[in-house]
PDB file of N, CA and C in Angstrom:
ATOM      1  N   UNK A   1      15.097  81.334 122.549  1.00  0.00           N
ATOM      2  CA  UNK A   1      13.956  81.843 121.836  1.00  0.00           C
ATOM      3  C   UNK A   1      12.764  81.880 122.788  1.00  0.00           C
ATOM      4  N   UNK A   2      12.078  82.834 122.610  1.00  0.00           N
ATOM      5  CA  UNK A   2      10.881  83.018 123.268  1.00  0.00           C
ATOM      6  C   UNK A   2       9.275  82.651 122.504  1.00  0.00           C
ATOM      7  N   UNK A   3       8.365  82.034 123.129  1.00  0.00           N
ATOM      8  CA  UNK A   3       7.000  82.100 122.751  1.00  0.00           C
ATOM      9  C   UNK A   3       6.272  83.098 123.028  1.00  0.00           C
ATOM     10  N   UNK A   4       5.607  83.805 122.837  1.00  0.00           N
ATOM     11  CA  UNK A   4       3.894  84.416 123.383  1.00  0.00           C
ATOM     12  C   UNK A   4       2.937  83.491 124.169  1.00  0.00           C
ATOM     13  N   UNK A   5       2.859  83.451 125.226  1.00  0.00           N
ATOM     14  CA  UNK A   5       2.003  82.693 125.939  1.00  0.00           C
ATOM     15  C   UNK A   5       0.704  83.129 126.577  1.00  0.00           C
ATOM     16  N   UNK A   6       0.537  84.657 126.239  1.00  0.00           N
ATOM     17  CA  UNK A   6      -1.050  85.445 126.651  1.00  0.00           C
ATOM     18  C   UNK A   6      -0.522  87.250 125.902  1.00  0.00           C
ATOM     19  N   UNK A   7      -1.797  87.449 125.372  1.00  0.00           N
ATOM     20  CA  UNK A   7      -1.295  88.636 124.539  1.00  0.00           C
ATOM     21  C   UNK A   7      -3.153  89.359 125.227  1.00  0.00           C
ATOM     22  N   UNK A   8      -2.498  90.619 125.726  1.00  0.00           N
ATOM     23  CA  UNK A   8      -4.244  91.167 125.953  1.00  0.00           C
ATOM     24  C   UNK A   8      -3.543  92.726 125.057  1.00  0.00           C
ATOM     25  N   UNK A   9      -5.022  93.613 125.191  1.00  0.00           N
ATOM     26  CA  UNK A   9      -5.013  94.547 124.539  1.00  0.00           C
ATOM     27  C   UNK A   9      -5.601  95.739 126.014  1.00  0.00           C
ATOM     28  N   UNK A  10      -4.732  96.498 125.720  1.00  0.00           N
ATOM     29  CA  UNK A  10      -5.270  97.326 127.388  1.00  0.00           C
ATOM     30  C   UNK A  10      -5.595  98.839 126.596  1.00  0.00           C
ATOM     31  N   UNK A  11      -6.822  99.018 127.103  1.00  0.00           N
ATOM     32  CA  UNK A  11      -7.653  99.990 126.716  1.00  0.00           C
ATOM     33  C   UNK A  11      -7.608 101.531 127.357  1.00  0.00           C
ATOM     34  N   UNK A  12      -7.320 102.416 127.428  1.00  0.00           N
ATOM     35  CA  UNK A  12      -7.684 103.623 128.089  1.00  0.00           C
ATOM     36  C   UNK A  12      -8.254 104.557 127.743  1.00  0.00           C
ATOM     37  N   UNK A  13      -8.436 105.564 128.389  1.00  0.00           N
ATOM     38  CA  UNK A  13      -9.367 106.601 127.703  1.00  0.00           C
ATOM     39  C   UNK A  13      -8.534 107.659 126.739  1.00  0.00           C
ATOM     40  N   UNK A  14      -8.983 108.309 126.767  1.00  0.00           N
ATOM     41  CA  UNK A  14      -8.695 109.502 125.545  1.00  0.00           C
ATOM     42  C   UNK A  14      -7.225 110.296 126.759  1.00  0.00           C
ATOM     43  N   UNK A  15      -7.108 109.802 127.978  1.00  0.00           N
ATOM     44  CA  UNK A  15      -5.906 110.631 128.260  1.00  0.00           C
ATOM     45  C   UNK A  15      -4.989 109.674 128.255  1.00  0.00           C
ATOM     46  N   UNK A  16      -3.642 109.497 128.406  1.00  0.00           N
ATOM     47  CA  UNK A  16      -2.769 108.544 127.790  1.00  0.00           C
ATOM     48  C   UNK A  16      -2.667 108.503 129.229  1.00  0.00           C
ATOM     49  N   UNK A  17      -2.901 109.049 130.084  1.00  0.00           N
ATOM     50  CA  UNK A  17      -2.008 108.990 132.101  1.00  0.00           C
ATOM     51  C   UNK A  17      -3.145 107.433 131.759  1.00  0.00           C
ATOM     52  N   UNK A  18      -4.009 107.450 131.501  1.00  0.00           N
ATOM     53  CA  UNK A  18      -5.132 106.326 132.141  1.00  0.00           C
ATOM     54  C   UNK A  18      -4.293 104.322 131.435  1.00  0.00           C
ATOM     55  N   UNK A  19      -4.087 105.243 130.419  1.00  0.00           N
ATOM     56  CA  UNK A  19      -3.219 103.972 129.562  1.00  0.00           C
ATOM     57  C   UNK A  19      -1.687 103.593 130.273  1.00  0.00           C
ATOM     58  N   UNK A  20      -1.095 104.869 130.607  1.00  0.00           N
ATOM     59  CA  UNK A  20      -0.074 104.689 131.423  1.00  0.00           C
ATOM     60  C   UNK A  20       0.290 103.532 132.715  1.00  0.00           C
ATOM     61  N   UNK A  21      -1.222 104.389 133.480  1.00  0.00           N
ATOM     62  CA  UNK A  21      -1.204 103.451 134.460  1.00  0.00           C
ATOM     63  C   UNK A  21      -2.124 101.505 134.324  1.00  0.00           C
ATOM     64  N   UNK A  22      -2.246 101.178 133.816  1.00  0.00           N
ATOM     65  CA  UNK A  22      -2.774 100.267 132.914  1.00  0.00           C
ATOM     66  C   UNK A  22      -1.714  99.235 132.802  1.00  0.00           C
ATOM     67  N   UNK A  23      -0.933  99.949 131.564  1.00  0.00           N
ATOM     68  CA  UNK A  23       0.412  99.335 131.161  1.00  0.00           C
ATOM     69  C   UNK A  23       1.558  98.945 132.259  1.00  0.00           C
ATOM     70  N   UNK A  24       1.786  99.397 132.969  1.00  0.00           N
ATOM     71  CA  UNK A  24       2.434  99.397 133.968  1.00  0.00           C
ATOM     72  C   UNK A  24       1.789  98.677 135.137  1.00  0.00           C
ATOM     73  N   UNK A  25       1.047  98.876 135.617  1.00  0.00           N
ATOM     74  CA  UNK A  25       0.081  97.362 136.091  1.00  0.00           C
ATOM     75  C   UNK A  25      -0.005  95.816 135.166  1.00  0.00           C
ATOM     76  N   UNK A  26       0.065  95.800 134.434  1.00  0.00           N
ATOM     77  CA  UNK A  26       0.510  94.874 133.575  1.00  0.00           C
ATOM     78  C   UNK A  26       2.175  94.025 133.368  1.00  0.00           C
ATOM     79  N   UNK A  27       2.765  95.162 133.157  1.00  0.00           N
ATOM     80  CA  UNK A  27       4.044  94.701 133.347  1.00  0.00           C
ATOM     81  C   UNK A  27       4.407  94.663 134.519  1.00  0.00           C
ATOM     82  N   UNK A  28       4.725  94.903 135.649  1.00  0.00           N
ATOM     83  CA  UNK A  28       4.541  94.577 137.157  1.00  0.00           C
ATOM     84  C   UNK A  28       3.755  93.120 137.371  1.00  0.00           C
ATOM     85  N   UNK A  29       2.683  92.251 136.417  1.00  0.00           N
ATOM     86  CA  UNK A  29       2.618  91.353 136.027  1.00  0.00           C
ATOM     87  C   UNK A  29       3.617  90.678 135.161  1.00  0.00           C
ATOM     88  N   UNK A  30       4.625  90.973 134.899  1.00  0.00           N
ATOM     89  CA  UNK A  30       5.627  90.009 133.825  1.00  0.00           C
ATOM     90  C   UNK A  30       5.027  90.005 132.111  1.00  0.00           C
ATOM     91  N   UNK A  31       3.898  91.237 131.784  1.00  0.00           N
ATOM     92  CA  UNK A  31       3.766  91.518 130.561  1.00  0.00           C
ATOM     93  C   UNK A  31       5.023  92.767 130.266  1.00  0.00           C
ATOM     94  N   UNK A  32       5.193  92.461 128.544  1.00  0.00           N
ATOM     95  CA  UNK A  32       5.905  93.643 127.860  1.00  0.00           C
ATOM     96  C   UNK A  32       4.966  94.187 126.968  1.00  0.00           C
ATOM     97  N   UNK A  33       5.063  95.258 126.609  1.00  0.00           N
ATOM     98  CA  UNK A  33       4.234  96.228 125.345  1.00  0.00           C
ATOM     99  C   UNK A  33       4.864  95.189 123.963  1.00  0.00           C
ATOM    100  N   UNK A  34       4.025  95.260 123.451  1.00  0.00           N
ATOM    101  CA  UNK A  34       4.256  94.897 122.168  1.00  0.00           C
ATOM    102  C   UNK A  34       3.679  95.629 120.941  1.00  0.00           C
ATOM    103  N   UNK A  35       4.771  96.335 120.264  1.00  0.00           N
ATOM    104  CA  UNK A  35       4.640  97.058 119.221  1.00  0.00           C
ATOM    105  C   UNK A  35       4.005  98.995 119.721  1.00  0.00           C
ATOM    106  N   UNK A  36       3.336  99.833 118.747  1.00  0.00           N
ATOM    107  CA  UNK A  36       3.737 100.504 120.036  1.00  0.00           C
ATOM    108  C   UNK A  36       1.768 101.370 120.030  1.00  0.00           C
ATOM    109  N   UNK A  37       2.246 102.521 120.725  1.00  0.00           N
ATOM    110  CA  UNK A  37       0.724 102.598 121.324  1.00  0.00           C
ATOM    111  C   UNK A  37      -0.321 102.812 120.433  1.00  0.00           C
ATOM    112  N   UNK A  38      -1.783 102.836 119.971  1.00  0.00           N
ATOM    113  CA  UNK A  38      -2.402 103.501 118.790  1.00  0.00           C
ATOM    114  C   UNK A  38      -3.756 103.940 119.292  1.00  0.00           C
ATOM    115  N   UNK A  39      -4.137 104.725 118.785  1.00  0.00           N
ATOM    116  CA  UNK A  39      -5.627 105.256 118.906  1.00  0.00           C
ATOM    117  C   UNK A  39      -6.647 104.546 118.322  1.00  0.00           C
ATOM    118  N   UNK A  40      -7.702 104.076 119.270  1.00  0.00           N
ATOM    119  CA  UNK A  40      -8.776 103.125 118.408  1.00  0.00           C
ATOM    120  C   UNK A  40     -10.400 104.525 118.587  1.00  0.00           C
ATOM    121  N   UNK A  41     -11.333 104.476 117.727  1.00  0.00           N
ATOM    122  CA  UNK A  41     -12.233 105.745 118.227  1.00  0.00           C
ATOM    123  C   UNK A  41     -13.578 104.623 117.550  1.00  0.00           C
ATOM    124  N   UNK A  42     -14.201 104.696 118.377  1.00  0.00           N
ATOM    125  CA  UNK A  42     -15.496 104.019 118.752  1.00  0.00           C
ATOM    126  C   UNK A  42     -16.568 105.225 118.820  1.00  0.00           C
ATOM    127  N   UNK A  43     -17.486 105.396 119.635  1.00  0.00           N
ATOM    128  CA  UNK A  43     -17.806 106.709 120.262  1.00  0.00           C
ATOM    129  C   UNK A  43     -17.058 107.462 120.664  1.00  0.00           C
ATOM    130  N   UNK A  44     -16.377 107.423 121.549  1.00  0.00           N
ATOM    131  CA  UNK A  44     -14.989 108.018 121.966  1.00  0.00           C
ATOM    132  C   UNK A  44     -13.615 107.653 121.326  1.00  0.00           C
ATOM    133  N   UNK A  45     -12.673 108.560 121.697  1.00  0.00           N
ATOM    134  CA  UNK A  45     -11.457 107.972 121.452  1.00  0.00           C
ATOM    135  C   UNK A  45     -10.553 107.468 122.364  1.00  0.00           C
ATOM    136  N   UNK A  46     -10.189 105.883 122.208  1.00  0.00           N
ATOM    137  CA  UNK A  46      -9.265 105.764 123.012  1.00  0.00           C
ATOM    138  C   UNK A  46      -7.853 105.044 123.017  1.00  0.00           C
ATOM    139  N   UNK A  47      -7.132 105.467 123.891  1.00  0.00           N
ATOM    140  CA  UNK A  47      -5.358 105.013 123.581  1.00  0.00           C
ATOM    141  C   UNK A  47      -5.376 103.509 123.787  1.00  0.00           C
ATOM    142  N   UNK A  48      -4.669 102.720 123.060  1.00  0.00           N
ATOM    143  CA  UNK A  48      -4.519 101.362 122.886  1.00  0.00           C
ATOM    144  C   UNK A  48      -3.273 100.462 123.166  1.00  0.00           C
ATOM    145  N   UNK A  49      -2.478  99.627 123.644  1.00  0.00           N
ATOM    146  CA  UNK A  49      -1.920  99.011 123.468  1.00  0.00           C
ATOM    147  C   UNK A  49      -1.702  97.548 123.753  1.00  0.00           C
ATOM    148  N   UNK A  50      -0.874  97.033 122.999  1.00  0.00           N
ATOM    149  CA  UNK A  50      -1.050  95.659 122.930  1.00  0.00           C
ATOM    150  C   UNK A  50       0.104  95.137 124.172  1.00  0.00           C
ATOM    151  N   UNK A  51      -0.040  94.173 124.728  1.00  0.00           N
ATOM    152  CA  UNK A  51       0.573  93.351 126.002  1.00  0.00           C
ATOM    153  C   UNK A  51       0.942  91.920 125.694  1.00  0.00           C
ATOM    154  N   UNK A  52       1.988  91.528 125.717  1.00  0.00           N
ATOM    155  CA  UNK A  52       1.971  90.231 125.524  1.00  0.00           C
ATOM    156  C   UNK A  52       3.360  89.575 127.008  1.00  0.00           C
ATOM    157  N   UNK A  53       2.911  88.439 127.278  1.00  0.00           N
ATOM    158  CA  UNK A  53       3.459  87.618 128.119  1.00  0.00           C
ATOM    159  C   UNK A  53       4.576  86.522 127.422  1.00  0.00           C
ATOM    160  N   UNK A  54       5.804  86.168 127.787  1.00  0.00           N
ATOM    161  CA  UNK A  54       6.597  85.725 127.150  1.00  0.00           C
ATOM    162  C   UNK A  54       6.630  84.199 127.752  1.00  0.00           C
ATOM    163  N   UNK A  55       7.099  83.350 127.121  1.00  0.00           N
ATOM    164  CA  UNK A  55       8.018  81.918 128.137  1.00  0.00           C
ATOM    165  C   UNK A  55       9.078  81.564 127.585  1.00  0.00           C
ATOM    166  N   UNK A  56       9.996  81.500 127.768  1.00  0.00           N
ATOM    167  CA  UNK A  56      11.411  80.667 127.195  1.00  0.00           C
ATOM    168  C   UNK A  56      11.457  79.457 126.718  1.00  0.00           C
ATOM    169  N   UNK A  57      11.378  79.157 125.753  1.00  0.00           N
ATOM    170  CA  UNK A  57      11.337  77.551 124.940  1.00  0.00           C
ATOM    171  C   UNK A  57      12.937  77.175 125.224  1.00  0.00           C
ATOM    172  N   UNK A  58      12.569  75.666 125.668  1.00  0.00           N
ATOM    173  CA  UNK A  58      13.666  75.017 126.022  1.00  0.00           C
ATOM    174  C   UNK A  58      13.650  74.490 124.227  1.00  0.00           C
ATOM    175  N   UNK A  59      15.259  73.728 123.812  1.00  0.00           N
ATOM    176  CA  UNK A  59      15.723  72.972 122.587  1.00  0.00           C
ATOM    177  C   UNK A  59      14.662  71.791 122.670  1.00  0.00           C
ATOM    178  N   UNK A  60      14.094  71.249 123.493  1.00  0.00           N
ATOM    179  CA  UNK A  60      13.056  70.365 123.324  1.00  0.00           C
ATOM    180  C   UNK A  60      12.209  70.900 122.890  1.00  0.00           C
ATOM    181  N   UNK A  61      11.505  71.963 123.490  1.00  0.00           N
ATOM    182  CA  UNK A  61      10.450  72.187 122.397  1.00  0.00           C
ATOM    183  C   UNK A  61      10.503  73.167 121.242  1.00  0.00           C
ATOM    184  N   UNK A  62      11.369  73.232 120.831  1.00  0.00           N
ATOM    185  CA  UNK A  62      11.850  73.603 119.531  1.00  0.00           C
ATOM    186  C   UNK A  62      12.186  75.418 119.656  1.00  0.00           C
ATOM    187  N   UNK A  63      13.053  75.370 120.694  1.00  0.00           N
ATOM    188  CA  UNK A  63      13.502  76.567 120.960  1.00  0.00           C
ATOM    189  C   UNK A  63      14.837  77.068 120.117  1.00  0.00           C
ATOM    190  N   UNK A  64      15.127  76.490 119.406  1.00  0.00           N
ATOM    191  CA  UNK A  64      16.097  77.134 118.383  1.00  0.00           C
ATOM    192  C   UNK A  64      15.569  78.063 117.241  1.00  0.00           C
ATOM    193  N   UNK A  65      16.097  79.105 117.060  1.00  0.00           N
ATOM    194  CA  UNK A  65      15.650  79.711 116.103  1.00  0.00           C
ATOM    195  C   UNK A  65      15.749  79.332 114.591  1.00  0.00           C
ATOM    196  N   UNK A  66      15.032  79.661 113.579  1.00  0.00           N
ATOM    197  CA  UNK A  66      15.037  78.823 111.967  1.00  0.00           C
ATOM    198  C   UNK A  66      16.535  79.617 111.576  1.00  0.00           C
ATOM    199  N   UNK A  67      16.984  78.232 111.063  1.00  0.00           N
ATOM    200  CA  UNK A  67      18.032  78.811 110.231  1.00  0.00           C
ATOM    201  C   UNK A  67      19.584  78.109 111.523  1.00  0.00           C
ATOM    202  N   UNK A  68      18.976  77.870 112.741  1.00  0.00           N
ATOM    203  CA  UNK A  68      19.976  77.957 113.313  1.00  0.00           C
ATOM    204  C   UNK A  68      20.597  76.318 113.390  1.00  0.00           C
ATOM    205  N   UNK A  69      21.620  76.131 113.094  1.00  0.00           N
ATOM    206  CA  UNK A  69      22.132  74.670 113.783  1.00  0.00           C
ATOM    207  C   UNK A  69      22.293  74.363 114.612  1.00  0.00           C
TER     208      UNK A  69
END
């Protein structure tokens, strides 16, 4: 089982290449996308997505999933 251990939100402009390259700078950091891209519009509009960083829970710290024996 995995935790979330840093979750950012990566911002780009109104062209998705800008979000592209963003995201991918990120994961090249050991982030994955999480969930999928959306439009936020402020003054402008811009492409959104969420990033989150994973860690592997060992059975000590309660890395079994619910339900599991």
């Amino acid at each position: 089982m995995r935790r979330i251990i840093q979750y950012k939100t990566v911002k780009g402009s109104k062209y998705i290449i800008n979000l592209d390259k963003e995201v991918n700078a990120l994961i090249a950091k050991g982030f994955q996308p999480f969930g999928s891209p959306y439009i936020f519009q402020d003054i402008e509009l811009f492409a959104c997505q969420a990033m989150v960083r994973y860690e592997e829970m060992t059975e000590a710290d309660g890395g079994r999933a619910r339900g599991e024996i």
